[in-house]
Protein backbone atom coordinates (compact mmCIF):
# COMPACT_ATOMS: atom_id res chain seq x y z
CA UNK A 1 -149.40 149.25 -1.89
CA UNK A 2 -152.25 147.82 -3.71
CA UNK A 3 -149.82 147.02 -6.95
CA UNK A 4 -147.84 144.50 -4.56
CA UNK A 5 -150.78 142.93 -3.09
CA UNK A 6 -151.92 141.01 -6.51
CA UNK A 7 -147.99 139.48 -6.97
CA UNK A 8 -147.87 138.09 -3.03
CA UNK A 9 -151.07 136.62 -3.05
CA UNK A 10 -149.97 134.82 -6.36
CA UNK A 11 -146.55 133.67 -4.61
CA UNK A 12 -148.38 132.50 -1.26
CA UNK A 13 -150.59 130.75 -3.63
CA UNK A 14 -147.57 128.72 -5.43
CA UNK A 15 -146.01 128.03 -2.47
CA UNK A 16 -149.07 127.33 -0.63
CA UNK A 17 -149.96 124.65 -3.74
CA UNK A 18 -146.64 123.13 -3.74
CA UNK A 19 -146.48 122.61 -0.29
CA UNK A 20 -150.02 120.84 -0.41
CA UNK A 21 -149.03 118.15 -3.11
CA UNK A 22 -145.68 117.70 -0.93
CA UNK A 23 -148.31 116.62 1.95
CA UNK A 24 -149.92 114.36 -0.23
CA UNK A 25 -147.58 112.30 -1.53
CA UNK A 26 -145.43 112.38 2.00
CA UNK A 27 -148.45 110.58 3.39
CA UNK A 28 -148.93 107.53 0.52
CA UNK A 29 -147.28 104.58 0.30
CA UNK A 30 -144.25 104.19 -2.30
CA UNK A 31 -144.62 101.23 -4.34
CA UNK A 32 -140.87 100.50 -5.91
CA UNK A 33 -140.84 99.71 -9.49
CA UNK A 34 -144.62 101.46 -9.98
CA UNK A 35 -145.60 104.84 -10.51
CA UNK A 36 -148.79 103.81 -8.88
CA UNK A 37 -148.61 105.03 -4.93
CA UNK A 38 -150.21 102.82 -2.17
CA UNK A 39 -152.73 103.57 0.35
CA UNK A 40 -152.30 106.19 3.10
CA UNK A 41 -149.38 105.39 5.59
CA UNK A 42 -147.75 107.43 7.99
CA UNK A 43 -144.54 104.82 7.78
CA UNK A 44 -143.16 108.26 5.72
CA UNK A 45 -142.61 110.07 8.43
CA UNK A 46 -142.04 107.20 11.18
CA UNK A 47 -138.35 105.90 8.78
CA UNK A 48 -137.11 109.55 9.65
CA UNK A 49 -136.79 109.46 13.42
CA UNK A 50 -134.16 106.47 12.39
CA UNK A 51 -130.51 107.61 13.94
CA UNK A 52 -128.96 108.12 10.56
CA UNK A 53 -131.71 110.92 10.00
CA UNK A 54 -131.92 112.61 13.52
CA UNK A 55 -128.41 113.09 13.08
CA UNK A 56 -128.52 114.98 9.78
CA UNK A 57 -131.48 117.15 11.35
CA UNK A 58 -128.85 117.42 14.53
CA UNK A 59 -125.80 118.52 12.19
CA UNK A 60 -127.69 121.07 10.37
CA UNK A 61 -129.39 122.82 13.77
CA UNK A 62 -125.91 122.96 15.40
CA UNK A 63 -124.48 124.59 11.59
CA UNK A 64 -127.04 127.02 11.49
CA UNK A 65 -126.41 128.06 15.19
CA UNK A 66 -122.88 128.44 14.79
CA UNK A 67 -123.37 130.58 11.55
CA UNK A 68 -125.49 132.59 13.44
CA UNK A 69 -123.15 133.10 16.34
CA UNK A 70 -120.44 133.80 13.86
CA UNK A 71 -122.41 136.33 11.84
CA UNK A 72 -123.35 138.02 14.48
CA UNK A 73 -120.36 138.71 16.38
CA UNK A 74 -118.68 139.18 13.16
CA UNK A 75 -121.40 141.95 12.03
CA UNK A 76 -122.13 143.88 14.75
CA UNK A 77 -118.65 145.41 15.52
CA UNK A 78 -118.34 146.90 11.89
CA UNK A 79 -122.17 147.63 12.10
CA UNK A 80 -121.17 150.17 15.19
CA UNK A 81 -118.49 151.53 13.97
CA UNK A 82 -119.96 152.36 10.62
CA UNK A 83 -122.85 154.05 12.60
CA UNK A 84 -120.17 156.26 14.56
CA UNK A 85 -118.02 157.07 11.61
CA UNK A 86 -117.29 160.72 11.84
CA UNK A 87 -116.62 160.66 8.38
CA UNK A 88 -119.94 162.44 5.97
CA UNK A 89 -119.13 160.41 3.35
CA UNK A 90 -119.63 157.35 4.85
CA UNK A 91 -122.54 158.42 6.80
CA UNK A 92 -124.36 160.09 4.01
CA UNK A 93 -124.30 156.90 2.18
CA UNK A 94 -125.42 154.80 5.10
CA UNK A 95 -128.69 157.44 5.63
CA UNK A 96 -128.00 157.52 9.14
CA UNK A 97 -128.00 161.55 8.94
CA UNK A 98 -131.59 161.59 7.84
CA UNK A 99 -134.98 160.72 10.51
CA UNK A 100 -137.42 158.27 8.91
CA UNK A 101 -139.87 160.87 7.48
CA UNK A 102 -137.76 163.61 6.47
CA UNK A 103 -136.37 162.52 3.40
């Protein structure tokens, strides 16, 4: 347990680090033609509750819906009747034979 510790404290780290410099620079001022950034501005974040922007955000929260919906009803059904296969084969390979614990 202690061997996976050390490599997810060094991914939460990255991550954590990358998402900090995305907050900085989401919060300065673009200066066009300059690789010089302005002062602080929160005009970043006020450009993306335009209507061209809430309706990308819209599109992709009714997309992922629908692929949930979809994956769901199209999983579950095979899910069950792989669970209550009679055949050994099957159910050998799935594990579903064996209690957690009693390996």
């Amino acid at each position: 347990m202690r061997l996976l510790l050390t490599p997810a404290v060094l991914v939460v780290a990255v991550f954590a680090a990358a998402l900090s410099a995305l907050l900085r620079y989401s919060v300065l001022e673009f200066v066009p033609g300059s690789l010089q950034t302005g002062g602080l501005t929160v005009a970043n974040f006020t450009g993306i509750m335009s209507r061209q922007y809430l309706g990308a955000v819209w599109d992709t929260l009714v997309l992922s819906v629908a692929t949930t919906a979809l994956t769901l009803v199209a999983s579950y059904p095979v899910a069950y009747a792989l669970a209550r296969t009679p055949s050994a084969r099957v159910r050998s390979r799935l594990d579903l034979d064996t209690p957690p614990g009693r390996e």
